[in-house]
PDB file of N, CA and C in Angstrom:
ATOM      1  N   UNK A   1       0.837  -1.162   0.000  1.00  0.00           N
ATOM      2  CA  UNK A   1       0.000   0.000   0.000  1.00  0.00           C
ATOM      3  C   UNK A   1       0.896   1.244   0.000  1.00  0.00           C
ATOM      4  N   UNK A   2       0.838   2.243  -0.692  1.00  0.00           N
ATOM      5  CA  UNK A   2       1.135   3.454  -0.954  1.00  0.00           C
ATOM      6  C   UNK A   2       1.460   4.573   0.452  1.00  0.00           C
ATOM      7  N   UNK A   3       2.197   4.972   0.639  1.00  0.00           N
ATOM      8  CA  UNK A   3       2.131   5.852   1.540  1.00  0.00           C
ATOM      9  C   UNK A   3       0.988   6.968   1.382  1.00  0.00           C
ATOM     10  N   UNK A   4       0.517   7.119   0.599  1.00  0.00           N
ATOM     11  CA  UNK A   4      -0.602   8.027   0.136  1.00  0.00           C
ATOM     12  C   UNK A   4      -2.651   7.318   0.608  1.00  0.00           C
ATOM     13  N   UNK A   5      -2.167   5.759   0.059  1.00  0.00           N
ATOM     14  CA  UNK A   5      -3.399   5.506   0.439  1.00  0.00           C
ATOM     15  C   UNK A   5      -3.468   5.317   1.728  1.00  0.00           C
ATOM     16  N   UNK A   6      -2.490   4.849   2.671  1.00  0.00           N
ATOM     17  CA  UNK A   6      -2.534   5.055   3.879  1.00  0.00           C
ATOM     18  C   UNK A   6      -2.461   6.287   4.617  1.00  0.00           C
ATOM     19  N   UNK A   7      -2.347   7.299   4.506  1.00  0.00           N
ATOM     20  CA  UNK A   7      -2.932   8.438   4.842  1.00  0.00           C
ATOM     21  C   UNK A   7      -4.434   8.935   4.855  1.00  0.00           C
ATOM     22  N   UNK A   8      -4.789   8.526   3.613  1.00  0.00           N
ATOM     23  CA  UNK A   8      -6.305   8.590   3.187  1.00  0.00           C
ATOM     24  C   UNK A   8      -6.946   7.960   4.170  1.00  0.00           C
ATOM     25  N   UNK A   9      -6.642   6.600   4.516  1.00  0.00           N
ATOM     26  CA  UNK A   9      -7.241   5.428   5.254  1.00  0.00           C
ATOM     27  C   UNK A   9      -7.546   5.943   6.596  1.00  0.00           C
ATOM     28  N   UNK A  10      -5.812   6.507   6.822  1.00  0.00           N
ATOM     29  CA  UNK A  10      -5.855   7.226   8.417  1.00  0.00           C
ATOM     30  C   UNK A  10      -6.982   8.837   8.480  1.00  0.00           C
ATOM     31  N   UNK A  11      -7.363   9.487   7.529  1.00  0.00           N
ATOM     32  CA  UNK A  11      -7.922  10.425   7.516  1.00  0.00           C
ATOM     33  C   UNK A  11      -9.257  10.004   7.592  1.00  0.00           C
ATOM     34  N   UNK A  12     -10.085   8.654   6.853  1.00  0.00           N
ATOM     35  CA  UNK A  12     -11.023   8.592   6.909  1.00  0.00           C
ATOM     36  C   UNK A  12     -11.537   7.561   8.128  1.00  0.00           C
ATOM     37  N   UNK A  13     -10.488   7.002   9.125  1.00  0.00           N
ATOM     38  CA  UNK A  13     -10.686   6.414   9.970  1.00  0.00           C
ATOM     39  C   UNK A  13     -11.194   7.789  11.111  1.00  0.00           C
ATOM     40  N   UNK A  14     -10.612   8.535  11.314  1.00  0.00           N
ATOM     41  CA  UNK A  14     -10.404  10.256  11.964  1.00  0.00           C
ATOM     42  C   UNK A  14     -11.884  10.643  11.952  1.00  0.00           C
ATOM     43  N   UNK A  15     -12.172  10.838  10.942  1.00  0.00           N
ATOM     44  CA  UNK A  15     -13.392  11.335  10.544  1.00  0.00           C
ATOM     45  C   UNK A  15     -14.766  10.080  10.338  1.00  0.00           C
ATOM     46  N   UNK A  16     -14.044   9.395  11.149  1.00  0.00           N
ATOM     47  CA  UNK A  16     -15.540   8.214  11.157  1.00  0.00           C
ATOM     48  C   UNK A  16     -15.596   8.870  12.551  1.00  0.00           C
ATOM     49  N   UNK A  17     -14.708   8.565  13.212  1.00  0.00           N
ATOM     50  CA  UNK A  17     -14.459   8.732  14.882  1.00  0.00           C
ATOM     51  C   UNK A  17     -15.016   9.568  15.032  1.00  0.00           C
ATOM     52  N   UNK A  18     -14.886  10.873  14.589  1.00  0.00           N
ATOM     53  CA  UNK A  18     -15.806  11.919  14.442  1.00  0.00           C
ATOM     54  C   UNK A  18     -17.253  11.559  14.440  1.00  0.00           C
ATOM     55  N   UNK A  19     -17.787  11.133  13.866  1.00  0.00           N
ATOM     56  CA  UNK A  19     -19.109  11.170  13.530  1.00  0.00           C
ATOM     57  C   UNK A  19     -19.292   9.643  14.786  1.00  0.00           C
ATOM     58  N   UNK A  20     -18.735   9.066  14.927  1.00  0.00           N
ATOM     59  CA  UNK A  20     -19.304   8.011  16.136  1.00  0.00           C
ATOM     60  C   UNK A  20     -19.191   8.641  17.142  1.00  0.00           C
ATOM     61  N   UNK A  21     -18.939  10.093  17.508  1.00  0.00           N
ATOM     62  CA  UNK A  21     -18.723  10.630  18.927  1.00  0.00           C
ATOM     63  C   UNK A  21     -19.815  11.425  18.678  1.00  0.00           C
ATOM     64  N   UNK A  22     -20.244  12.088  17.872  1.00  0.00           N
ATOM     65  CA  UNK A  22     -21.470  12.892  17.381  1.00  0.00           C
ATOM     66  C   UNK A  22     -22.986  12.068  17.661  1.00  0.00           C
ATOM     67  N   UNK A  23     -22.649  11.254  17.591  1.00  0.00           N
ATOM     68  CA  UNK A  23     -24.035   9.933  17.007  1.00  0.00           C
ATOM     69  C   UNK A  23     -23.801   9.716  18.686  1.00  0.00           C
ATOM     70  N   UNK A  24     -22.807   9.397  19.488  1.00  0.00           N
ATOM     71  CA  UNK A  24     -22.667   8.795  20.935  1.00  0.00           C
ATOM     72  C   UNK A  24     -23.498  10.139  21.347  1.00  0.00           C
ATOM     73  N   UNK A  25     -23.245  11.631  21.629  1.00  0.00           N
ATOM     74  CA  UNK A  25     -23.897  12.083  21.900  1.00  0.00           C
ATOM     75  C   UNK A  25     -25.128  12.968  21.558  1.00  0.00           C
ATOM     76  N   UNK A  26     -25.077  12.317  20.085  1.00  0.00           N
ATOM     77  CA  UNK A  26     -27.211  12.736  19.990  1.00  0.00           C
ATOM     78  C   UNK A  26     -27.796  11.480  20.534  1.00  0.00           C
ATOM     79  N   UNK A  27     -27.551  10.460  20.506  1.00  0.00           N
ATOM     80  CA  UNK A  27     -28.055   8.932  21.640  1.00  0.00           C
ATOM     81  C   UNK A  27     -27.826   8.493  22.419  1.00  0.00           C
ATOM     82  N   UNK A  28     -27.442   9.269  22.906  1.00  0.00           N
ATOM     83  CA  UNK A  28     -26.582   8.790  24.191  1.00  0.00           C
ATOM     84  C   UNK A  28     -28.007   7.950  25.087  1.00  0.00           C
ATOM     85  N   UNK A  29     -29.338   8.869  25.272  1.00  0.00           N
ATOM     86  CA  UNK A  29     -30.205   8.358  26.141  1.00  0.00           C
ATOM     87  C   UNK A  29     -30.392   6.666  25.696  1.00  0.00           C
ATOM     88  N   UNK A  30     -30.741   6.895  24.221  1.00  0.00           N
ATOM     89  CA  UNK A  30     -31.252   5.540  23.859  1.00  0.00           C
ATOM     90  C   UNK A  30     -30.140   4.798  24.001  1.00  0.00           C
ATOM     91  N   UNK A  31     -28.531   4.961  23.958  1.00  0.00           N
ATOM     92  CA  UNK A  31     -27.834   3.852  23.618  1.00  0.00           C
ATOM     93  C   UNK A  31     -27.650   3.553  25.736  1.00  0.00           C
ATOM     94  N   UNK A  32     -27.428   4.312  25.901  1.00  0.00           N
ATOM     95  CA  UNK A  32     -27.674   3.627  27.923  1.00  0.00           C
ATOM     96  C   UNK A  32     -28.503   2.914  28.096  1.00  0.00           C
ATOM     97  N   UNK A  33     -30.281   3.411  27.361  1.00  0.00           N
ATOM     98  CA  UNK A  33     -31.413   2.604  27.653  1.00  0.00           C
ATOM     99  C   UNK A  33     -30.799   0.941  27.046  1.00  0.00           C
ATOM    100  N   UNK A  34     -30.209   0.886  25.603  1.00  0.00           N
ATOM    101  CA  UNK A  34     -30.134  -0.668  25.093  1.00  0.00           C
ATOM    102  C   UNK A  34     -29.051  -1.500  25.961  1.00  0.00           C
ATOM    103  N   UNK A  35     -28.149  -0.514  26.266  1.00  0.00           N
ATOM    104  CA  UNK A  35     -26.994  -1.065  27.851  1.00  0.00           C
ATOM    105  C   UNK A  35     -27.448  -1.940  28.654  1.00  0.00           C
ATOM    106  N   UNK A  36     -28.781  -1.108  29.358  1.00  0.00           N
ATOM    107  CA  UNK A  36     -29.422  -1.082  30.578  1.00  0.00           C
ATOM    108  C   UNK A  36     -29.761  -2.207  30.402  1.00  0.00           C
ATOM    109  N   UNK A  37     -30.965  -2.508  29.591  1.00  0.00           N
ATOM    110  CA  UNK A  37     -31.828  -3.394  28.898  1.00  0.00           C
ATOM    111  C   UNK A  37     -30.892  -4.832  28.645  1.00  0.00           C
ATOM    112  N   UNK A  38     -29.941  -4.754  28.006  1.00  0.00           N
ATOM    113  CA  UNK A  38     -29.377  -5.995  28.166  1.00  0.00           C
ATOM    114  C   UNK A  38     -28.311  -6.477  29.358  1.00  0.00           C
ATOM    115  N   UNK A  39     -28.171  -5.131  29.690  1.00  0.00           N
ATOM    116  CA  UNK A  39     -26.958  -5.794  31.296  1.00  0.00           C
ATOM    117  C   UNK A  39     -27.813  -6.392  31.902  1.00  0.00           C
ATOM    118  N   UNK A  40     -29.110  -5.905  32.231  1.00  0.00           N
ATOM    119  CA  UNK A  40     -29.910  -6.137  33.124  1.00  0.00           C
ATOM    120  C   UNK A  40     -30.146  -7.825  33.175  1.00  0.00           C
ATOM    121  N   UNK A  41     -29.951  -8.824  32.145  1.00  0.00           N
ATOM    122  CA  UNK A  41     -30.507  -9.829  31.986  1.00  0.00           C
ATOM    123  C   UNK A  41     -29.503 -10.803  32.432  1.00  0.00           C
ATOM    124  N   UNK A  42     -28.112 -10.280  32.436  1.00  0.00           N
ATOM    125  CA  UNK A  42     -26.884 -11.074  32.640  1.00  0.00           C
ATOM    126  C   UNK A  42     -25.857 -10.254  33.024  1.00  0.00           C
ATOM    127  N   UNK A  43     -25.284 -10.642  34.150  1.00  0.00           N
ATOM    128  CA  UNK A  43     -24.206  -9.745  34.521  1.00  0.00           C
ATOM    129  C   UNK A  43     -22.895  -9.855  34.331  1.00  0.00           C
ATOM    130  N   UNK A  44     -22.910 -10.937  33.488  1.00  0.00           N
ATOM    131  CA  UNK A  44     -21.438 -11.840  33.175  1.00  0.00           C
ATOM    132  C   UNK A  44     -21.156 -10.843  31.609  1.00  0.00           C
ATOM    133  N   UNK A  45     -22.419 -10.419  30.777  1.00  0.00           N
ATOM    134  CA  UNK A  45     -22.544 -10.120  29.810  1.00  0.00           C
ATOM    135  C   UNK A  45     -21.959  -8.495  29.659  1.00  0.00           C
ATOM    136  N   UNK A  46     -22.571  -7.989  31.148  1.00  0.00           N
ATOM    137  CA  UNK A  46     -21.615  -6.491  31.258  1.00  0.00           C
ATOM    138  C   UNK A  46     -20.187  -6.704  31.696  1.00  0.00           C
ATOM    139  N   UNK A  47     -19.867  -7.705  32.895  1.00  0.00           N
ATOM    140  CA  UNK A  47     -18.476  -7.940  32.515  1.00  0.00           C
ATOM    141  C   UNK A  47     -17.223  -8.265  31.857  1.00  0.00           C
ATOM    142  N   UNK A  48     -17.772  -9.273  30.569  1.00  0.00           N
ATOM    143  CA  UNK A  48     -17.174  -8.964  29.507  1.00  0.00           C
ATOM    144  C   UNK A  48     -17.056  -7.752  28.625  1.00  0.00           C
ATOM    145  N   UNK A  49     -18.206  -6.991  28.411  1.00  0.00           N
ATOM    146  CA  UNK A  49     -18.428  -5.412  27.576  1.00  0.00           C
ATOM    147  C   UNK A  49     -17.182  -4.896  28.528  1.00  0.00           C
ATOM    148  N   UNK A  50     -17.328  -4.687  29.628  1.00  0.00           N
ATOM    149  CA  UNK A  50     -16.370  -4.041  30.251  1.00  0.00           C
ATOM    150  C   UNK A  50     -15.000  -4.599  30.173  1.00  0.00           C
ATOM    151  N   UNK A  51     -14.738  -5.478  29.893  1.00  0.00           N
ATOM    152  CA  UNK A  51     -13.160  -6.078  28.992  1.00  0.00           C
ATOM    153  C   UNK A  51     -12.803  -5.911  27.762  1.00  0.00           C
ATOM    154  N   UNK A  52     -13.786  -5.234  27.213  1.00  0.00           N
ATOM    155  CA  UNK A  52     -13.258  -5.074  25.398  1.00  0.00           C
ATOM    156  C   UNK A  52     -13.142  -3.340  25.530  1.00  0.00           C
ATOM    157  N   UNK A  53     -11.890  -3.431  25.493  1.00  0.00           N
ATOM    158  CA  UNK A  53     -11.173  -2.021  25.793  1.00  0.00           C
ATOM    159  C   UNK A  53     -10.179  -2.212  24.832  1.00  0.00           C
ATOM    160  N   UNK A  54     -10.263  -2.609  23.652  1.00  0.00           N
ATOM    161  CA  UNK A  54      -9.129  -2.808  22.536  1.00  0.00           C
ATOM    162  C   UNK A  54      -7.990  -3.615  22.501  1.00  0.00           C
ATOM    163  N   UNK A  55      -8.107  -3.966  23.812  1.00  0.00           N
ATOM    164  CA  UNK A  55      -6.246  -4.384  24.130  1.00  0.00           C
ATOM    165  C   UNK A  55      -6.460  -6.050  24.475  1.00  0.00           C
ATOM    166  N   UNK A  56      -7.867  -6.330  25.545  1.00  0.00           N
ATOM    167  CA  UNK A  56      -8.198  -7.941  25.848  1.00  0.00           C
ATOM    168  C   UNK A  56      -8.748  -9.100  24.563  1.00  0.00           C
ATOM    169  N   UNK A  57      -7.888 -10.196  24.607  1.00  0.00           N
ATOM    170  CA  UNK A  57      -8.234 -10.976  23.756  1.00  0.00           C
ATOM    171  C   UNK A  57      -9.255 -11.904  24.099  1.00  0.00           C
ATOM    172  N   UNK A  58     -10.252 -12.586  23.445  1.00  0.00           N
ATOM    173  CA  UNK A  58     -10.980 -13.946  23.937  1.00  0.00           C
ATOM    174  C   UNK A  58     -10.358 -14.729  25.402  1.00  0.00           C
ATOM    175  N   UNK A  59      -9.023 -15.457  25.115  1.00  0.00           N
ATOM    176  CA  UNK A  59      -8.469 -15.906  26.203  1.00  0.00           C
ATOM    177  C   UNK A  59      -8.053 -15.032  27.576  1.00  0.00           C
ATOM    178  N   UNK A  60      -7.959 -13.942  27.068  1.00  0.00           N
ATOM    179  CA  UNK A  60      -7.455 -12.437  28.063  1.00  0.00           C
ATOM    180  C   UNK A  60      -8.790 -12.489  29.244  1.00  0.00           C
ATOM    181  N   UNK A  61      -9.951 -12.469  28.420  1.00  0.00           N
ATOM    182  CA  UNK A  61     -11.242 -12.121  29.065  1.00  0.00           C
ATOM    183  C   UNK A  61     -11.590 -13.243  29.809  1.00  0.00           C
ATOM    184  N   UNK A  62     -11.556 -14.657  28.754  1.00  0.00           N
ATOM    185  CA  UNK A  62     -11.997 -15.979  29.611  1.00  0.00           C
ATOM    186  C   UNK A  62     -11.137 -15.960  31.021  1.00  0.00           C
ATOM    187  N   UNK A  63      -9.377 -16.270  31.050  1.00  0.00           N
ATOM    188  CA  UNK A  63      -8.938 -16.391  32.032  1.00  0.00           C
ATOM    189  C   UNK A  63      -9.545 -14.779  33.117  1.00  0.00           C
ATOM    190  N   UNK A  64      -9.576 -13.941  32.512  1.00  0.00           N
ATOM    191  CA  UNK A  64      -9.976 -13.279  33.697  1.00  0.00           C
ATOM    192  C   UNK A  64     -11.020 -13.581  34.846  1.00  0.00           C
ATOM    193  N   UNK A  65     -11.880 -13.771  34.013  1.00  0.00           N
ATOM    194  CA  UNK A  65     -13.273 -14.386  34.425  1.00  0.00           C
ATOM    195  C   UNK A  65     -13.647 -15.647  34.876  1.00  0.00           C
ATOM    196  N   UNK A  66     -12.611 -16.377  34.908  1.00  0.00           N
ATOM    197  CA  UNK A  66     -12.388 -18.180  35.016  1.00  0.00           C
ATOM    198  C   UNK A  66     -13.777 -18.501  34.087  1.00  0.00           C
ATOM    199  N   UNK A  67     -14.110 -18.346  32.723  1.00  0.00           N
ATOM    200  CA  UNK A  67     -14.663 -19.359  31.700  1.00  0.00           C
ATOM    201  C   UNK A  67     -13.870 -19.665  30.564  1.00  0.00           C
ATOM    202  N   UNK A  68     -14.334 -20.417  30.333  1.00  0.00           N
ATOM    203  CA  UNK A  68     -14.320 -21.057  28.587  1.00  0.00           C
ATOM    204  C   UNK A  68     -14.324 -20.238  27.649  1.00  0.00           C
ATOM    205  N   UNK A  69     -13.082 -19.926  26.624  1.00  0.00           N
ATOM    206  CA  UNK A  69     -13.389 -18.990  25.825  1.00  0.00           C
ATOM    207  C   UNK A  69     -14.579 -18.987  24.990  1.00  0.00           C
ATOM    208  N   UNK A  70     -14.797 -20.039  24.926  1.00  0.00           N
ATOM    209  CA  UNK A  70     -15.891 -20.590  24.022  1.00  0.00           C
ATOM    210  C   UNK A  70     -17.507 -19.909  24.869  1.00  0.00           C
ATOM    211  N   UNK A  71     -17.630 -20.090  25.630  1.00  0.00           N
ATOM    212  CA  UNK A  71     -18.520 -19.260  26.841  1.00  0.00           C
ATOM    213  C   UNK A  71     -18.472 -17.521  26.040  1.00  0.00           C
ATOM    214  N   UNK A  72     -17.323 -17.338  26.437  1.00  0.00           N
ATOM    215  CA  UNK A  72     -16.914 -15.809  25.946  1.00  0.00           C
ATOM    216  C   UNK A  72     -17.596 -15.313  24.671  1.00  0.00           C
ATOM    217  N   UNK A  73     -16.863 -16.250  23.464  1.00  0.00           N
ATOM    218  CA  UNK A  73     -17.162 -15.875  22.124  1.00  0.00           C
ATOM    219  C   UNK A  73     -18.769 -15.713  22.158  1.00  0.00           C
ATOM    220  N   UNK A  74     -19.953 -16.617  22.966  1.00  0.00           N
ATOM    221  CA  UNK A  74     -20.795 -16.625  22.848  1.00  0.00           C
ATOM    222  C   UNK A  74     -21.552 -14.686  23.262  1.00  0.00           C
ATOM    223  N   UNK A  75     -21.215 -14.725  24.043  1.00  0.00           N
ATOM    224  CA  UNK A  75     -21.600 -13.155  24.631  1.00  0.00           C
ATOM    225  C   UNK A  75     -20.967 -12.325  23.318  1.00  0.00           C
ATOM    226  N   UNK A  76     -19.583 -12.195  23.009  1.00  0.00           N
ATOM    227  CA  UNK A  76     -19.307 -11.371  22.505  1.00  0.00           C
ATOM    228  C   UNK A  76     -20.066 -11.193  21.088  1.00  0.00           C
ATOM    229  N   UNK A  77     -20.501 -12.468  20.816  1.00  0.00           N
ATOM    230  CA  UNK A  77     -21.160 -12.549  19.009  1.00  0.00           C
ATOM    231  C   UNK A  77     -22.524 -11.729  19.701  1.00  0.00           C
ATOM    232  N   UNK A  78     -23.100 -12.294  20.727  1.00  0.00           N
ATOM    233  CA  UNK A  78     -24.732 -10.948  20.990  1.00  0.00           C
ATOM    234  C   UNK A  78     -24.107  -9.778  21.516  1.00  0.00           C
ATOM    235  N   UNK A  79     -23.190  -9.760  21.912  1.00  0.00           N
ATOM    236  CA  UNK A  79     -22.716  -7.614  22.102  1.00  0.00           C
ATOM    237  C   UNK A  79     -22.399  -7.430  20.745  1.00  0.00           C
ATOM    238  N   UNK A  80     -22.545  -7.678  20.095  1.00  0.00           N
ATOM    239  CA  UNK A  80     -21.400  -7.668  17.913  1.00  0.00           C
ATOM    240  C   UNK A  80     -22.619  -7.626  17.905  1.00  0.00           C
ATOM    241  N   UNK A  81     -23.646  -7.810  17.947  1.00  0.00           N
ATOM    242  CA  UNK A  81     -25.112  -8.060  16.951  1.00  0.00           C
ATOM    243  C   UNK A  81     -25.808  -6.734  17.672  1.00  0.00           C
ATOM    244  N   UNK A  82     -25.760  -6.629  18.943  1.00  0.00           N
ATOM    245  CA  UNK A  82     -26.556  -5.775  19.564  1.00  0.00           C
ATOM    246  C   UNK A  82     -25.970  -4.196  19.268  1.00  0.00           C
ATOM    247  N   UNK A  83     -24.891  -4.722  18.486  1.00  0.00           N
ATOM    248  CA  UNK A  83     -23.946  -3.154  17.913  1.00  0.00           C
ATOM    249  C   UNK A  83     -23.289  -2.365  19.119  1.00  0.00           C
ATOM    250  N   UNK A  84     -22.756  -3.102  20.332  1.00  0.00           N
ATOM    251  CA  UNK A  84     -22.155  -2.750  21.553  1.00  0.00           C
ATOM    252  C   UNK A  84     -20.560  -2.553  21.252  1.00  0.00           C
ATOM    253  N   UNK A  85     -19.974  -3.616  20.702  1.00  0.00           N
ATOM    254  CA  UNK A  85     -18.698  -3.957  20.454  1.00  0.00           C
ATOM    255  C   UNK A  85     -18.766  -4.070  18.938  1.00  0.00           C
ATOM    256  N   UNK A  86     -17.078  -3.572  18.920  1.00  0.00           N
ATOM    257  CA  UNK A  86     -16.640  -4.380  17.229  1.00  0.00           C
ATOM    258  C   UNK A  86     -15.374  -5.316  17.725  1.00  0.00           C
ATOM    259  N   UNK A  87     -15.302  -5.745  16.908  1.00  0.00           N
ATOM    260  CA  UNK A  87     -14.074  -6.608  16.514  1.00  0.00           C
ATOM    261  C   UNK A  87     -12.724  -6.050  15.577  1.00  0.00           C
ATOM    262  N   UNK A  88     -11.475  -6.200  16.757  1.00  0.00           N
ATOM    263  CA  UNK A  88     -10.457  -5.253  16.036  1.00  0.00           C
ATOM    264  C   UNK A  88      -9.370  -6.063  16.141  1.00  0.00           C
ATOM    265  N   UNK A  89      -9.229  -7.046  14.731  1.00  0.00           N
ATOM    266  CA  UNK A  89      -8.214  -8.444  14.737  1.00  0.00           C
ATOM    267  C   UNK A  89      -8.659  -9.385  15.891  1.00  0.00           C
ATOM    268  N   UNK A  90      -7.666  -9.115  16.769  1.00  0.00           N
ATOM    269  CA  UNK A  90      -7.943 -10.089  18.016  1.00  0.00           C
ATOM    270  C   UNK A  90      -8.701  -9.556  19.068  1.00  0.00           C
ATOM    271  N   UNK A  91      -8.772  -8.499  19.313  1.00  0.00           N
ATOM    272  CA  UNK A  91      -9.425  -7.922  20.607  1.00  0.00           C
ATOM    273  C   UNK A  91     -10.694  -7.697  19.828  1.00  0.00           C
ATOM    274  N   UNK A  92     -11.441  -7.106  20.811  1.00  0.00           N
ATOM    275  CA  UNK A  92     -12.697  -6.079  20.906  1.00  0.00           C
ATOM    276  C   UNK A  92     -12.723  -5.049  21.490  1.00  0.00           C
ATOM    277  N   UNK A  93     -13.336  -3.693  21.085  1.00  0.00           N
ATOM    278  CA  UNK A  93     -13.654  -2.747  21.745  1.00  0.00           C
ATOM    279  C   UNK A  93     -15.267  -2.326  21.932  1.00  0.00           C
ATOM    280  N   UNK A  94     -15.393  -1.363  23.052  1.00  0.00           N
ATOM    281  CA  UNK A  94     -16.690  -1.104  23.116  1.00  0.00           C
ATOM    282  C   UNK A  94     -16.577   0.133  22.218  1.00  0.00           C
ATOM    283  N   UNK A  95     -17.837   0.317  21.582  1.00  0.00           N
ATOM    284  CA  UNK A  95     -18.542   1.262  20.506  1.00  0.00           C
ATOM    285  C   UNK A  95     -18.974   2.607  21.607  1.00  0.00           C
ATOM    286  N   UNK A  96     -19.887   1.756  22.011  1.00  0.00           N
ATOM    287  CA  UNK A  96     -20.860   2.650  23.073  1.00  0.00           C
ATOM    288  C   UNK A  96     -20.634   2.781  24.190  1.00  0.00           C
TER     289      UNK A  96
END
């Protein structure tokens, strides 16, 4: 890749960020309410959200937590669907 298109890449990564901090606070109410709404049902489910800080891997989170990564992946695929977390290579981060 070009030193050029990677600049571009880095400019339009910048300016997403932008607009996901814009969108965090025109929703902020509703995106706490969908938080709320699903912490509420499982608490294992907010303690993982609260491990995807960019840097914890599947195994990072399981051993923290003494489960099964496999346990893990399961939560993390409904925080990925519920649009809580993305997926960044190996880790996860929270969105919201």
């Amino acid at each position: 890749m070009t030193d050029i298109a990677i600049e571009l890449l880095r400019d339009i990564s910048r300016k997403l960020d932008a607009v996901l901090a814009l969108m965090k606070i025109a929703f902020r109410d509703s995106i706490e309410a969908a938080k709320e709404s699903s912490f509420a049902r499982s608490k294992i489910k907010k303690s993982i959200y609260e491990l995807c800080n960019g840097r914890n891997t599947v195994g990072d989170m399981a051993e923290e937590l003494g489960k099964e990564p496999a346990y893990i992946r399961v939560y993390l695929a409904t925080l990925e669907d519920e649009g809580l977390i993305v997926r960044k290579g190996d880790t996860y981060e929270a969105v919201v």
